[in-house]
Protein backbone atom coordinates (compact mmCIF):
# COMPACT_ATOMS: atom_id res chain seq x y z
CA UNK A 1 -103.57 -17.33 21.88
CA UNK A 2 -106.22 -15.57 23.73
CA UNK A 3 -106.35 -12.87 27.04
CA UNK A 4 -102.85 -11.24 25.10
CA UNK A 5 -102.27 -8.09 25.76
CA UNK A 6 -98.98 -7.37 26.08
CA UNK A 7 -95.72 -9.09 24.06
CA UNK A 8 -92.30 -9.35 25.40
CA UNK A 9 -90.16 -9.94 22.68
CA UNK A 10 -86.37 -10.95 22.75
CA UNK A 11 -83.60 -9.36 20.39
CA UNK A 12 -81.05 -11.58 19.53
CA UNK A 13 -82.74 -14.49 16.99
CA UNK A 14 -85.84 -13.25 17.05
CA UNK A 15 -85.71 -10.14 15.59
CA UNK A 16 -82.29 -10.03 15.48
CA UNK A 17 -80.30 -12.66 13.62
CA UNK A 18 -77.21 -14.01 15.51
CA UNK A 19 -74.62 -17.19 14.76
CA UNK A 20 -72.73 -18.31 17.36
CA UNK A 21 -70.57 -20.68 15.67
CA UNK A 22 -68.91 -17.57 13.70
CA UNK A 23 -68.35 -15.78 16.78
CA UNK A 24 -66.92 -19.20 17.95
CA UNK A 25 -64.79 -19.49 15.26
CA UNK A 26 -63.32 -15.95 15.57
CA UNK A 27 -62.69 -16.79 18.96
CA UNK A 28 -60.91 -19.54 18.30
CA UNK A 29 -58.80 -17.69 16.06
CA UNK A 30 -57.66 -15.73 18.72
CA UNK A 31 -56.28 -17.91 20.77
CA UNK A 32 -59.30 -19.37 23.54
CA UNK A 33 -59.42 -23.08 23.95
CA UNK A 34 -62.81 -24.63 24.78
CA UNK A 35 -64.45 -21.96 22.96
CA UNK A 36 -68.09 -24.09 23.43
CA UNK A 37 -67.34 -24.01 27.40
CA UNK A 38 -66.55 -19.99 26.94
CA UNK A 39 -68.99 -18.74 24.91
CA UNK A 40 -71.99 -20.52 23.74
CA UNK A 41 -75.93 -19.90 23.30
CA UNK A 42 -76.80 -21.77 26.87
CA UNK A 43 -74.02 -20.32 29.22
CA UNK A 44 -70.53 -18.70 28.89
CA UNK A 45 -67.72 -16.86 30.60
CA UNK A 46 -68.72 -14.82 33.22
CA UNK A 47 -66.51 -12.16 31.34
CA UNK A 48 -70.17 -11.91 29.42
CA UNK A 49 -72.32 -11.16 32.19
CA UNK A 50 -70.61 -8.98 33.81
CA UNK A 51 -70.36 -6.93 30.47
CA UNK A 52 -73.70 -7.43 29.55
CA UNK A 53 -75.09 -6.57 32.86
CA UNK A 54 -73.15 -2.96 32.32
CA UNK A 55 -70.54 -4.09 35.19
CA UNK A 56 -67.82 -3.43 33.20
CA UNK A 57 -66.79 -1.55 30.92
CA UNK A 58 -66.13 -2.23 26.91
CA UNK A 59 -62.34 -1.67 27.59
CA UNK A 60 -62.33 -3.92 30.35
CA UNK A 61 -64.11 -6.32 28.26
CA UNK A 62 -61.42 -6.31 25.70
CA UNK A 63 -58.57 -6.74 28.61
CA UNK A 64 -60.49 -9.78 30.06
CA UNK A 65 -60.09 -10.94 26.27
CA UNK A 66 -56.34 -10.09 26.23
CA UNK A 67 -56.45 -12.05 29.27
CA UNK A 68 -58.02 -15.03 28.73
CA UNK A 69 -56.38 -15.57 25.08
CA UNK A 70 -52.78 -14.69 26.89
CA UNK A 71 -52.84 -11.62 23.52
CA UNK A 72 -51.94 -8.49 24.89
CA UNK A 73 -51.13 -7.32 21.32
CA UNK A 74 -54.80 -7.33 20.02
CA UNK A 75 -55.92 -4.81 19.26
CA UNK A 76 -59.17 -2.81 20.92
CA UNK A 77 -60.20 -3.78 16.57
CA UNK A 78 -58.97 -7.05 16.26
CA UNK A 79 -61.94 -8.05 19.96
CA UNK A 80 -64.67 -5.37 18.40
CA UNK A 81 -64.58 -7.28 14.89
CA UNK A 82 -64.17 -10.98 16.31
CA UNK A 83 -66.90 -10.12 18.94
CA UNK A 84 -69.24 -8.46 16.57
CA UNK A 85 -69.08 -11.66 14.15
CA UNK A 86 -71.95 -12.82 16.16
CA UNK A 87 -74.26 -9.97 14.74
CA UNK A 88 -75.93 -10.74 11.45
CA UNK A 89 -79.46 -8.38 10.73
CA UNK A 90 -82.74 -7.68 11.36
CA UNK A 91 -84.89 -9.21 7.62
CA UNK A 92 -87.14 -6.59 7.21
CA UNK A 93 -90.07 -8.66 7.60
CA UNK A 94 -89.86 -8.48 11.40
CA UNK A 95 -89.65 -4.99 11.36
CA UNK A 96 -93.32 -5.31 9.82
CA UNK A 97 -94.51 -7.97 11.88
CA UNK A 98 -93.44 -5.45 14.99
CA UNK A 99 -95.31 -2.42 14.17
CA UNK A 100 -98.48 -4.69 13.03
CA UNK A 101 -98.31 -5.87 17.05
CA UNK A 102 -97.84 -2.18 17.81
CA UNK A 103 -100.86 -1.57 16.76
CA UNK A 104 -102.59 -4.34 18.40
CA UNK A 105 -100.68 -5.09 21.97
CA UNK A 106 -98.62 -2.84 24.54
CA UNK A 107 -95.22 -4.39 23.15
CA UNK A 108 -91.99 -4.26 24.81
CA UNK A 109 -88.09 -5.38 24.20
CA UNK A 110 -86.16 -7.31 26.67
CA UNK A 111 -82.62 -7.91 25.49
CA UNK A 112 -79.63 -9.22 26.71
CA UNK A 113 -77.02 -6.82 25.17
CA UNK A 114 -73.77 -4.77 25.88
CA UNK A 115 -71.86 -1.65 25.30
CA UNK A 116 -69.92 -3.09 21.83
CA UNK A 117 -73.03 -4.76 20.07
CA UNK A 118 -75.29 -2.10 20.92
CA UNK A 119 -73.25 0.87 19.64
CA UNK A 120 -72.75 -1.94 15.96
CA UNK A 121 -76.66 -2.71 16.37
CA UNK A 122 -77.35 1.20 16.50
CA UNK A 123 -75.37 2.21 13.71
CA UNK A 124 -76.66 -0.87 11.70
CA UNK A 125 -80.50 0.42 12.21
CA UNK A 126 -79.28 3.52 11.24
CA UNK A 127 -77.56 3.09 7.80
CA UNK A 128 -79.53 0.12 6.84
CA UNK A 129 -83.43 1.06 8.21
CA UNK A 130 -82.67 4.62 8.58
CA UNK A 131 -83.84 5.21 12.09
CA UNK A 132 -82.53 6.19 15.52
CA UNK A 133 -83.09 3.26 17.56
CA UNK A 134 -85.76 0.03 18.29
CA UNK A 135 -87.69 2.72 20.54
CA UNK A 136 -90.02 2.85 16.88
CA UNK A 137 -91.44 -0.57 17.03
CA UNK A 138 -92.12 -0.50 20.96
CA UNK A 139 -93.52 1.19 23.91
CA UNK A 140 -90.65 0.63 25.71
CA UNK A 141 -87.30 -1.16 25.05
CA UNK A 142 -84.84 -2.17 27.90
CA UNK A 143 -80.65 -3.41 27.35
CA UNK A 144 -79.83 -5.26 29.94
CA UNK A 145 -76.10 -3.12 30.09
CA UNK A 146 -77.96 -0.22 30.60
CA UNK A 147 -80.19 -1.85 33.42
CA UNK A 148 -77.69 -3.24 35.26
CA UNK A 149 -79.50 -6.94 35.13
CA UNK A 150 -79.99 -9.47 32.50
CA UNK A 151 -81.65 -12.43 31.71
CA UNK A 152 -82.45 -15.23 33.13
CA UNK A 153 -82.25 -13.53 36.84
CA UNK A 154 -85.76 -12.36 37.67
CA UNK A 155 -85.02 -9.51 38.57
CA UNK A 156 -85.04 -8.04 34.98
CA UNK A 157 -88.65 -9.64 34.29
CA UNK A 158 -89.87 -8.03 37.57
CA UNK A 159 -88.71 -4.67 36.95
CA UNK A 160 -90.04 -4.22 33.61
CA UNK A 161 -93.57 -5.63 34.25
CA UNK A 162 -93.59 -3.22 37.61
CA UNK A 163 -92.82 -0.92 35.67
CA UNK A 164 -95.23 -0.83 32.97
CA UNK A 165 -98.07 -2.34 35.17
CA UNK A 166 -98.52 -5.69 33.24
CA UNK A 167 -100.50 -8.41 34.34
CA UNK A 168 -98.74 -11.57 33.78
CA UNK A 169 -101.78 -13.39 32.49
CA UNK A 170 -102.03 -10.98 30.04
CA UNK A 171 -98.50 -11.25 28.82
CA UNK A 172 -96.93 -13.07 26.47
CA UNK A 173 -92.61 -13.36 26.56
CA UNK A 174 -91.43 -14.82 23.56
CA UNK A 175 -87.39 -15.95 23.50
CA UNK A 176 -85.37 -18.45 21.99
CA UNK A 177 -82.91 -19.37 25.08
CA UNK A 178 -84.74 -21.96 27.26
CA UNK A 179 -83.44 -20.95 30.56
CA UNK A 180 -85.09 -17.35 29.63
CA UNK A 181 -88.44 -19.23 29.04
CA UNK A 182 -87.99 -20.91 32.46
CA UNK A 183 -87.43 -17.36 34.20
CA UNK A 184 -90.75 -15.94 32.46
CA UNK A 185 -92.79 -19.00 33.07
CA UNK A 186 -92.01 -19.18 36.76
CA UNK A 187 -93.50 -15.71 37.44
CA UNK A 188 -96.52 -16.51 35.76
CA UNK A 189 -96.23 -15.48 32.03
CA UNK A 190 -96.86 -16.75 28.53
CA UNK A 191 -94.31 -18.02 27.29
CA UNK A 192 -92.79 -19.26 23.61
CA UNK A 193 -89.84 -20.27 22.82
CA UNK A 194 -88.48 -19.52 19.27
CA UNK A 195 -86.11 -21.85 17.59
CA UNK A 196 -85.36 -22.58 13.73
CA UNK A 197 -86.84 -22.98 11.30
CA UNK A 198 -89.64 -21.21 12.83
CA UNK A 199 -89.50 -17.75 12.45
CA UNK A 200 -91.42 -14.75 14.36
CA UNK A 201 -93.49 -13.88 11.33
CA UNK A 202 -94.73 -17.64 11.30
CA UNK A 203 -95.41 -17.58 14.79
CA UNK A 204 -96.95 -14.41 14.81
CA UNK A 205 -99.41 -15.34 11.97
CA UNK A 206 -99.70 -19.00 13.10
CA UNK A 207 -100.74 -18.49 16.56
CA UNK A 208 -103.74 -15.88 15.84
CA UNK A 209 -101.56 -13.22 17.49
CA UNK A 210 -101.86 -11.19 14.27
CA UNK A 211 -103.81 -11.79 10.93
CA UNK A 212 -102.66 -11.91 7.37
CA UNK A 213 -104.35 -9.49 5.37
CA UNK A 214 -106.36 -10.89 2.51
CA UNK A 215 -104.75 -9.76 -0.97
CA UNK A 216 -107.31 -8.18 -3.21
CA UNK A 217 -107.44 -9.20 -7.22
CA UNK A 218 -108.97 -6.93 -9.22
């Protein structure tokens, strides 16, 4: 890729491993019925958005799960550990890969993400990595809960290139939801979408964006 200056990356499966089917499962378990209609990768409840878009909070999160599952016994437990099923790890490859792009582009993290998996995700960073937050790898990273928007809407995308002055043509958003892609692409940007078994260190390397380093024999 050539003209990039900038990188948008996503969190969840591109950095961040994620399953959906165990978070499914646990779901299940609980008592919802359609699970694929109420939670899925390509659309779900709007329970989600609203939580992931900081409209509500993470206790009235857990009562729309009471709700829906007709459980008012869970427990505020019982919805943290089914709902954090979803969240796997970060392989510490990525974490290299990021600050390599550090040094070379203005890099930036656009996630979809709310008040439960964030507080997991930061504690996670911190006992397994042994820093504070993502704020290492990137000049600036945004949660949509804390913004108030989320992905796809464009409002998200618009904010944070206004923000930090980028020109789409320089800018590359890389994601692994399709209706994200179709957001970014509409306002002019780069664009790749990241699915298995591709990973982001194969893209990275693959598509010239960074450059292995030669290993010297002596």
């Amino acid at each position: 890729m050539t003209n990039i200056k900038n990188i948008i990356f996503d969190y969840g499966n591109v950095i961040f491993l994620i399953d959906f089917k165990r978070t499914q499962h646990t779901f299940t378990e609980l008592g919802i019925e359609n699970v694929e209609r109420f939670f899925a990768h390509t659309g779900h409840d709007p329970l989600f958005d609203e939580f992931e878009k900081g409209l509500i909070t993470a206790h009235e999160f857990r009562d729309g799960i009471r709700r829906i599952t007709g459980r008012p016994d869970l427990t505020d437990a019982q919805i943290d550990n089914a709902w954090n099923t979803l969240l796997i790890g970060v392989p510490p490859v990525n974490h290299q890969i990021l600050l390599k792009a550090k040094e070379r582009y203005r890099t930036f993290l656009l996630s979809n993400n709310n008040e439960i998996h964030y507080n997991w995700i930061i504690d996670y960073l911190k006992s397994e990595y042994h820093i504070e937050s993502n704020a290492v790898f990137f000049e600036k990273d945004y949660y949509s809960h804390l913004m108030k928007m989320r992905k796809p809407d464009t409002n998200i995308f618009e904010f944070a290139l206004r923000e930090n002055n980028l020109n789409v043509e320089e800018t590359l958003f890389i994601d692994d939801s399709p209706q994200h892609i179709k957001t970014a692409q509409s306002l002019g940007l780069h664009t790749h979408l990241l699915t298995a078994p591709e990973t982001l260190e194969s893209f990275m390397y693959s598509s010239g964006l960074l450059e292995k380093e030669e290993v010297k024999i002596s």
